[in-house]
Protein backbone atom coordinates (compact mmCIF):
# COMPACT_ATOMS: atom_id res chain seq x y z
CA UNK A 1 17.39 8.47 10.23
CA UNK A 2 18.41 7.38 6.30
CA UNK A 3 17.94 9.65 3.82
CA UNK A 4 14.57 10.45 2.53
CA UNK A 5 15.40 10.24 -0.92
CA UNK A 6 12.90 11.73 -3.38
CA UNK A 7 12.56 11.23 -7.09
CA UNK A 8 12.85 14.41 -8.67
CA UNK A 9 16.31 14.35 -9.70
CA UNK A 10 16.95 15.67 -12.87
CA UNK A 11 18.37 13.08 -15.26
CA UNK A 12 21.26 13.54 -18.04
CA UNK A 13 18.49 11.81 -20.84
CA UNK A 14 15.49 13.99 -19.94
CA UNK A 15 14.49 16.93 -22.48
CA UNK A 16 17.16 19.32 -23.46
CA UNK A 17 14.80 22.12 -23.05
CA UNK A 18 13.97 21.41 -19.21
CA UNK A 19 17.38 20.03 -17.62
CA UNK A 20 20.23 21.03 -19.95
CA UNK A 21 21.38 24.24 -17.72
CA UNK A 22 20.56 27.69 -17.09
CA UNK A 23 20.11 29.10 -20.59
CA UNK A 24 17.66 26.55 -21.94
CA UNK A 25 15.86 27.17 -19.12
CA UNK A 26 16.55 30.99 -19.03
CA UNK A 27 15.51 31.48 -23.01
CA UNK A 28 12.29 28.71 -22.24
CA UNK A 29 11.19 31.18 -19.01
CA UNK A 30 11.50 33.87 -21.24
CA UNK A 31 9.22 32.63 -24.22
CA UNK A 32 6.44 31.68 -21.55
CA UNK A 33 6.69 34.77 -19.25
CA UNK A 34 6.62 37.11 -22.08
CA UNK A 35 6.15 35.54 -25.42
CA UNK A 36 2.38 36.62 -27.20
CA UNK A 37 -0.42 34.11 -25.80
CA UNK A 38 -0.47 32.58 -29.43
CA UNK A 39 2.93 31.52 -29.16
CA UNK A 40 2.83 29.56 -25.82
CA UNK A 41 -0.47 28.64 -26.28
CA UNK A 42 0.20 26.66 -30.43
CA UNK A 43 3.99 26.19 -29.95
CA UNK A 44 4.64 23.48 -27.43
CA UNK A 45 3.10 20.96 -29.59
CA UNK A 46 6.00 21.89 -32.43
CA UNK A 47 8.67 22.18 -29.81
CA UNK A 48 7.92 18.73 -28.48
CA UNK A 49 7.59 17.26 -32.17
CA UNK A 50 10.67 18.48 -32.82
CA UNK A 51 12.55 16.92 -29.61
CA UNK A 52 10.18 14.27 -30.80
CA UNK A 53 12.44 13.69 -33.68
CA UNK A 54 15.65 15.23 -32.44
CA UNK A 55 15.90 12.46 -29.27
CA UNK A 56 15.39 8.82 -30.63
CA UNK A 57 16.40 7.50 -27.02
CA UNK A 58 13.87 9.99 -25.22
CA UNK A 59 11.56 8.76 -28.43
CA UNK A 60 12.20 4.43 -27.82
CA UNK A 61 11.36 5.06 -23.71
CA UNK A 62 8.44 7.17 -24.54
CA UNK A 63 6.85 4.27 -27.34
CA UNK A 64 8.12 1.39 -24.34
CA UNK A 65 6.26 3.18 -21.36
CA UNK A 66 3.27 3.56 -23.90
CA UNK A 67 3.04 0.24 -24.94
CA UNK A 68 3.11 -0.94 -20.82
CA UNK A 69 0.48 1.27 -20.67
CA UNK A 70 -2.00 0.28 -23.89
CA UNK A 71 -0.58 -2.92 -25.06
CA UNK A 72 1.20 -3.36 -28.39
CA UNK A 73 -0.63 -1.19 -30.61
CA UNK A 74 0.04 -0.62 -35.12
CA UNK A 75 2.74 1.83 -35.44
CA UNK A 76 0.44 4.73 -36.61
CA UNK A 77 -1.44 5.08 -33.41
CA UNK A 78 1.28 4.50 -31.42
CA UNK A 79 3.73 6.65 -32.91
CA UNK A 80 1.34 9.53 -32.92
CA UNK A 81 1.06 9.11 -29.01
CA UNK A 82 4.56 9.05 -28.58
CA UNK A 83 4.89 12.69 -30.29
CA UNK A 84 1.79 13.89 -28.42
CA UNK A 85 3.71 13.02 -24.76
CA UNK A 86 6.37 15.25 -26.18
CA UNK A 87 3.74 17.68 -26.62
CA UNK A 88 1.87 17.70 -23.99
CA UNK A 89 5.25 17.77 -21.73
CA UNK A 90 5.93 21.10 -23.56
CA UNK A 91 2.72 22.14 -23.09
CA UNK A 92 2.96 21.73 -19.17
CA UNK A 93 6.66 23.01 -19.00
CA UNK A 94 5.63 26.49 -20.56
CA UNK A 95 2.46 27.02 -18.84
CA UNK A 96 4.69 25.96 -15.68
CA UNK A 97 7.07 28.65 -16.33
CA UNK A 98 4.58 30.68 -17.74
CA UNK A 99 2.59 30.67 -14.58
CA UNK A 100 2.83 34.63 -13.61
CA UNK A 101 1.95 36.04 -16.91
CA UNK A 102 -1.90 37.81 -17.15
CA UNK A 103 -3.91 35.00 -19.06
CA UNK A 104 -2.26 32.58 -16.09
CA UNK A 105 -4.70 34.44 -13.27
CA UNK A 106 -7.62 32.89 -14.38
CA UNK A 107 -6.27 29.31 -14.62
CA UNK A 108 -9.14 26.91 -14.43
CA UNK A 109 -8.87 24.04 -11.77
CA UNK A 110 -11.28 21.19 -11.22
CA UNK A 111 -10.38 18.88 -7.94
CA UNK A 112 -11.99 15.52 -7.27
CA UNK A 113 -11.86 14.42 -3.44
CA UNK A 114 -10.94 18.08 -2.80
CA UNK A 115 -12.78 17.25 0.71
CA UNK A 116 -10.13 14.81 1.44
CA UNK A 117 -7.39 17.44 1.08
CA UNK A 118 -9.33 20.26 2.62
CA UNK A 119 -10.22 18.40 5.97
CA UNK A 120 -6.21 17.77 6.15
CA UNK A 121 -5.06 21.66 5.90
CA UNK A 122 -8.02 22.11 8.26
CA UNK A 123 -7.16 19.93 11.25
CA UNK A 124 -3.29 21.55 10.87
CA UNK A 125 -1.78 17.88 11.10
CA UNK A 126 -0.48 18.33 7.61
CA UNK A 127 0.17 15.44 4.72
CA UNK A 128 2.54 13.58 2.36
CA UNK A 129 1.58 13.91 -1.04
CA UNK A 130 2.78 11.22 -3.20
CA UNK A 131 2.23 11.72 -7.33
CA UNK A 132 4.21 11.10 -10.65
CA UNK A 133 5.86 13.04 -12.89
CA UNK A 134 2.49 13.46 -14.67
CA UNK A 135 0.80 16.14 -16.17
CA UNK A 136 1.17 19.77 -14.48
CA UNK A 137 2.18 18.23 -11.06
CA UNK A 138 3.85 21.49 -10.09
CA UNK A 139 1.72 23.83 -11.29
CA UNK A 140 -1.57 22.06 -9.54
CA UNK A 141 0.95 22.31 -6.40
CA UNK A 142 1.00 26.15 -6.69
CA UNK A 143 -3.10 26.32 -7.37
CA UNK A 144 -3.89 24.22 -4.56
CA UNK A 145 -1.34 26.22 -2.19
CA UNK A 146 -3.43 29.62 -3.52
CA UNK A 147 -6.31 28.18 -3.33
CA UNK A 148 -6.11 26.13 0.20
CA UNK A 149 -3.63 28.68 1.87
CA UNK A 150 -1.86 26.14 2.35
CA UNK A 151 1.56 25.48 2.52
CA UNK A 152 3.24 23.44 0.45
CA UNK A 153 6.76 22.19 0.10
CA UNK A 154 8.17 20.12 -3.35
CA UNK A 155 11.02 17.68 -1.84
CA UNK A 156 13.29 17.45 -4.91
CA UNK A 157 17.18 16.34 -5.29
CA UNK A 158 19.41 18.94 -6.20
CA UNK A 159 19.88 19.30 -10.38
CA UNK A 160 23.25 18.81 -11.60
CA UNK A 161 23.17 22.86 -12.61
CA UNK A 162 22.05 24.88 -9.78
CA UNK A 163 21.51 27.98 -11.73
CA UNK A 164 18.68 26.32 -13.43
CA UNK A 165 16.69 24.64 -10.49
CA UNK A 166 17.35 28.53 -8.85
CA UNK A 167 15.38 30.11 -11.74
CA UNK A 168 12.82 27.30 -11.92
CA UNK A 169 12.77 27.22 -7.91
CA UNK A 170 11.97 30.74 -7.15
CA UNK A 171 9.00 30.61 -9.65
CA UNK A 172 7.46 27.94 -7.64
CA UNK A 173 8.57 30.16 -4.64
CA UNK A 174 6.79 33.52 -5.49
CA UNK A 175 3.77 31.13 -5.73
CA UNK A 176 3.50 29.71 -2.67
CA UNK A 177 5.58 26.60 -2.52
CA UNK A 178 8.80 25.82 -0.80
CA UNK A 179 11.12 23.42 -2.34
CA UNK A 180 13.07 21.51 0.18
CA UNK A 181 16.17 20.16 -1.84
CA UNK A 182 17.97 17.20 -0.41
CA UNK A 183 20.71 14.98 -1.46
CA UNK A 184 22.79 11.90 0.34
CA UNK A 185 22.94 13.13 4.17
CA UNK A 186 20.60 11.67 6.56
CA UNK A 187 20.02 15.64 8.00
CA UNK A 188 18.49 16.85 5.14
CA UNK A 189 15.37 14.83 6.10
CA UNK A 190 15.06 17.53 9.23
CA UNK A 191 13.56 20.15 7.27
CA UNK A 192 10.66 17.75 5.28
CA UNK A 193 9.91 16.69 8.98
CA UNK A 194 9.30 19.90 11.03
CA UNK A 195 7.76 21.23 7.89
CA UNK A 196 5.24 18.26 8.31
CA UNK A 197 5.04 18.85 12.17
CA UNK A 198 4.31 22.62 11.63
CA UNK A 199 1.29 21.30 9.21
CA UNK A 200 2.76 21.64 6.06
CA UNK A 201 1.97 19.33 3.23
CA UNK A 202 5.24 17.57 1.58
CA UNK A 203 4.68 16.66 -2.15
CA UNK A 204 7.09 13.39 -3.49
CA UNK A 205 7.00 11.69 -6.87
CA UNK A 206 6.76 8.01 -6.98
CA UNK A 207 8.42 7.34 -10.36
CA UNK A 208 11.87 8.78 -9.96
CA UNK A 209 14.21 6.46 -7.44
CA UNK A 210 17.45 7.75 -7.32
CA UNK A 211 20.27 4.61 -7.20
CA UNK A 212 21.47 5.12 -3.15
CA UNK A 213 17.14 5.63 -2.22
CA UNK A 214 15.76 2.92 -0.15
CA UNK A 215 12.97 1.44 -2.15
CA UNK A 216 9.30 -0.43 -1.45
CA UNK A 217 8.37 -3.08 -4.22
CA UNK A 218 5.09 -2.40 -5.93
CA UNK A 219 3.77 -3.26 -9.32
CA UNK A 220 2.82 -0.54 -12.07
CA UNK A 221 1.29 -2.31 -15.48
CA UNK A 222 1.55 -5.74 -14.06
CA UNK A 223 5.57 -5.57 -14.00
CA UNK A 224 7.54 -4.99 -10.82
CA UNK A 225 8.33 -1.70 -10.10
CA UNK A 226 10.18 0.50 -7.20
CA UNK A 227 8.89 3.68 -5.16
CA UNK A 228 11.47 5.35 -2.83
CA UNK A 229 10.67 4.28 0.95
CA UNK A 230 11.20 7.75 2.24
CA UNK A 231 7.52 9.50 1.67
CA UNK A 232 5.92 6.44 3.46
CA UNK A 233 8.59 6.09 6.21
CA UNK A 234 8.08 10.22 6.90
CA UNK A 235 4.18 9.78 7.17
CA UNK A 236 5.13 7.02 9.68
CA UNK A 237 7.37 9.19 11.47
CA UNK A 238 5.46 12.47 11.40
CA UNK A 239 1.84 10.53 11.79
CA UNK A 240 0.34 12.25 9.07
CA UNK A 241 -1.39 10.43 6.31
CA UNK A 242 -0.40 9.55 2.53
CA UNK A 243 -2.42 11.74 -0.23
CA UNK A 244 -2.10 10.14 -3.68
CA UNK A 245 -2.49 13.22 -6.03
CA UNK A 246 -2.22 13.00 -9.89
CA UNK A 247 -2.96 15.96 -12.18
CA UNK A 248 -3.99 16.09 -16.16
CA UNK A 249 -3.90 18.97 -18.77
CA UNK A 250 -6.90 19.44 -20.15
CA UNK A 251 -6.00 22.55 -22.15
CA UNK A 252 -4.72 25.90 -22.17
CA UNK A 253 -4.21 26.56 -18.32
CA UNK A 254 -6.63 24.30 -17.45
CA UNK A 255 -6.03 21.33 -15.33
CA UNK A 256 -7.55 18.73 -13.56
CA UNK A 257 -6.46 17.18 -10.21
CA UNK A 258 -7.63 14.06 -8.37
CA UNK A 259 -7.35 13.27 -4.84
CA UNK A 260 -7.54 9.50 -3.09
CA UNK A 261 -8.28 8.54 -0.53
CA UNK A 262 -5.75 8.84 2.16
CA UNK A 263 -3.28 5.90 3.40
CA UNK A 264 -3.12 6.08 7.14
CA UNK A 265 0.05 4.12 8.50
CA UNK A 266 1.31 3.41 12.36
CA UNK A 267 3.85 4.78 13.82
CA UNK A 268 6.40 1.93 13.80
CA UNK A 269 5.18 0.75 10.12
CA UNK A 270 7.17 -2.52 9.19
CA UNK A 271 8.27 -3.69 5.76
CA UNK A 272 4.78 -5.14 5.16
CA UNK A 273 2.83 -1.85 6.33
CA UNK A 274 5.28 0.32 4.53
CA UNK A 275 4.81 -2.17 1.03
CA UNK A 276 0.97 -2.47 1.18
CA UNK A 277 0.82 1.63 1.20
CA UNK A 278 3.28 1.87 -1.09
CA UNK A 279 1.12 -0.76 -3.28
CA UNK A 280 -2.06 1.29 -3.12
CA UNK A 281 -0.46 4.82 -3.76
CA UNK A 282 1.08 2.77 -7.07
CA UNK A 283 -2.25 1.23 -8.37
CA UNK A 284 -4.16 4.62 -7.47
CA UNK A 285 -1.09 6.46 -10.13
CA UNK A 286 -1.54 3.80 -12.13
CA UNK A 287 -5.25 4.09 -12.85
CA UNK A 288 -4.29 7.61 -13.55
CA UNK A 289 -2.07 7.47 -16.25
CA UNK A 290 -4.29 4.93 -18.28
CA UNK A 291 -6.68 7.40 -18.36
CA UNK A 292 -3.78 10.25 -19.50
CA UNK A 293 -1.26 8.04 -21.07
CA UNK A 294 0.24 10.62 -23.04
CA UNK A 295 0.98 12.91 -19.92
CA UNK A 296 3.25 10.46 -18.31
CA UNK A 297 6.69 12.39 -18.91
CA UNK A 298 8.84 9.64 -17.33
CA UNK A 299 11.66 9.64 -19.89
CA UNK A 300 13.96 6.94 -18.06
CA UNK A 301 12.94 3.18 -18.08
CA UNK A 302 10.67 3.05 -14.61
CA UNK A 303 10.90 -1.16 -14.63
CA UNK A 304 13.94 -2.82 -12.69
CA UNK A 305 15.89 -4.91 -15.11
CA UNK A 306 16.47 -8.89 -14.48
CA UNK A 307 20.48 -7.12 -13.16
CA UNK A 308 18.62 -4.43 -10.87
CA UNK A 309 16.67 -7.25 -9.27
CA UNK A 310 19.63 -9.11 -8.43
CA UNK A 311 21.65 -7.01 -7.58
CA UNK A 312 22.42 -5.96 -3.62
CA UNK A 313 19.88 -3.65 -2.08
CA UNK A 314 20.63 -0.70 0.36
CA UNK A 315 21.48 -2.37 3.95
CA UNK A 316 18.58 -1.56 6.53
C-alpha cells in the first residue's frame, strides 16, 4: 500500500503565530486558555492585522486566492478582505486553543445534512471526511465527536517541531479526537485503516498536497488543481463512503458546519472512479468557500504551476 499522504503539513510560510515552534504556540495557548473573554474575543482581529502587515508574502497569496475566488476586484475591497482572512484565521486559532475555557461549554453549532453524518456513526461502518483548511475545521471536529459520540481521528503529517503539534495535539485529544500522524512509510496508513474498520471516522484536508503524495486532478475556481489520492483510495479500501465537510465562523464560538452528500466508491476504484469523487468533493469545497471567502486560510499557492504540470508524477 503507498502512503496515504494527507495535507496538513505545516508549512515554513504559514503564520508565525500557529507553526513557528513551541513557544508561539505555548504563549498563543496561554492567551486563549486563560486570557479575560474580552481579550480573545476583540484581539484576533488586531493580531491578524498585524501579521496582516508584518507578512507581505502570506499578504500577496492571501489577495491571489481571493481574487480566484471573487474576480479582480478595486483595491479597497479587496485589500480589506485580505486583512479580514488574517482575522478571521486568528479568530479560529484562539477559539481552537481556547476550546476548554468556561464561555467554550456553550459553543453554539448549527449542522446542515447532520442526517447524513448521523446515519454513518449509526450503522458503525464509519467514514472519510474530506474538508479544507477552512474556517474552524478542527474545532467542528471536536463538537461533532461530543456531540455524535463519535470517534474521530485528524490524519495530519508530522510538523517540523514536535513540541508544538504535542501541545496543539493533546488539546484536540482531551476532546475527543485522535490524531493519527503519518509521514513517508507506506505502514503508517495501518492505523487510518483499522481505525476506519473499527467505525471510526478519518477527517483529511483537500488543499494541502505534500510534494511525494499521490494526487487526483480536479478543478477549484475554473483552474486545475490537485487533491492527495489517499482519502479516496482509503474509502475504496475500507468501503466506507466520502463525507465532504466544510465549517464557517459565524462569531464568537459559534460555528456552522455543512455536510454533502456522501461519495460512495467500489472497491477496486480506477483512476476515473477515484478522479470523478475527487471532482465532486472539490466543487462541493468550492461552493463553500465562495460563500466564506475570507475563511479560506490556505497561505501557500493551491494552483499547479505550468513547471508542476510538467513535471514527472509519482510512479503508480
Amino acid at each position: 500500500m503507498a502512503p496515504i499522504a494527507s495535507p496538513h503539513r505545516a508549512r515554513d510560510d504559514e503564520p508565525a503565530l500557529a507553526h513557528h515552534g513551541a513557544r508561539w504556540r505555548r504563549l498563543a495557548f496561554l492567551g486563549a486558555r486563560h486570557g479575560p473573554t474580552a481579550f480573545v474575543r476583540y484581539s484576533p482581529p488586531l493580531f491578524g492585522a498585524l501579521f496582516a502587515l508584518a507578512l507581505p508574502g502570506l499578504r500577496g497569496q492571501v489577495r491571489d486566492n481571493l481574487r480566484a475566488v471573487r474576480g479582480p476586484r478595486s483595491p479597497f475591497p479587496e485589500g480589506r478582505d485580505v486583512v479580514r482572512t488574517f482575522a478571521d484565521y486568528a479568530a479560529c486559532l484562539a477559539e481552537s486553543l481556547g476550546s476548554e475555557r468556561s464561555d467554550a461549554a456553550g459553543a453554539r453549532i448549527e449542522v446542515t445534512g447532520g442526517e447524513r453524518l448521523r446515519a454513518v456513526v449509526a450503522s458503525g461502518r464509519g467514514a472519510v471526511l474530506v474538508t479544507g483548511h477552512v474556517g474552524p475545521w478542527d474545532v467542528a471536529a471536536r463538537l461533532l465527536a461530543r456531540d455524535l459520540h463519535a470517534e474521530i481521528a485528524i490524519v495530519m503529517q508530522r510538523e517540523h517541531d514536535a513540541e508544538a503539534q504535542a501541545l496543539h495535539d493533546e488539546i484536540r485529544r482531551r476532546h475527543g479526537v485522535t490524531v493519527l500522524a503519518i509521514g513517508d512509510s507506506s505502514l503508517d496508513a495501518l492505523p487510518v485503516l483499522r481505525h476506519l474498520k473499527q467505525g471510526g471516522l478519518v477527517a483529511f484536508q483537500l488543499d494541502r498536497v505534500p510534494p511525494s503524495a499521490r494526487t487526483l486532478e480536479a478543478r477549484l475556481f475554473d483552474r486545475p488543481f490537485r487533491v492527495p489520492e489517499g482519502p479516496f483510495r482509503l474509502a475504496a479500501l475500507g468501503r466506507v463512503p466520502v463525507l465532504p465537510l466544510f465549517a464557517a465562523r459565524r462569531g464568537y464560538f459559534d460555528y456552522a458546519v455543512e455536510i454533502a452528500e456522501p461519495i460512495v466508491l467500489t472497491e477496486r476504484a480506477g483512476s476515473g472512479e477515484l478522479g470523478a469523487a475527487a471532482s465532486l468533493a472539490a466543487g462541493t469545497m468550492e461552493r463553500f468557500v465562495r460563500r466564506h471567502p475570507t475563511q479560506w486560510f490556505h497561505f501557500g499557492p493551491p494552483f499547479p504551476t505550468s513547471d508542476d504540470r510538467d513535471a514527472p508524477r509519482r510512479p503508480r
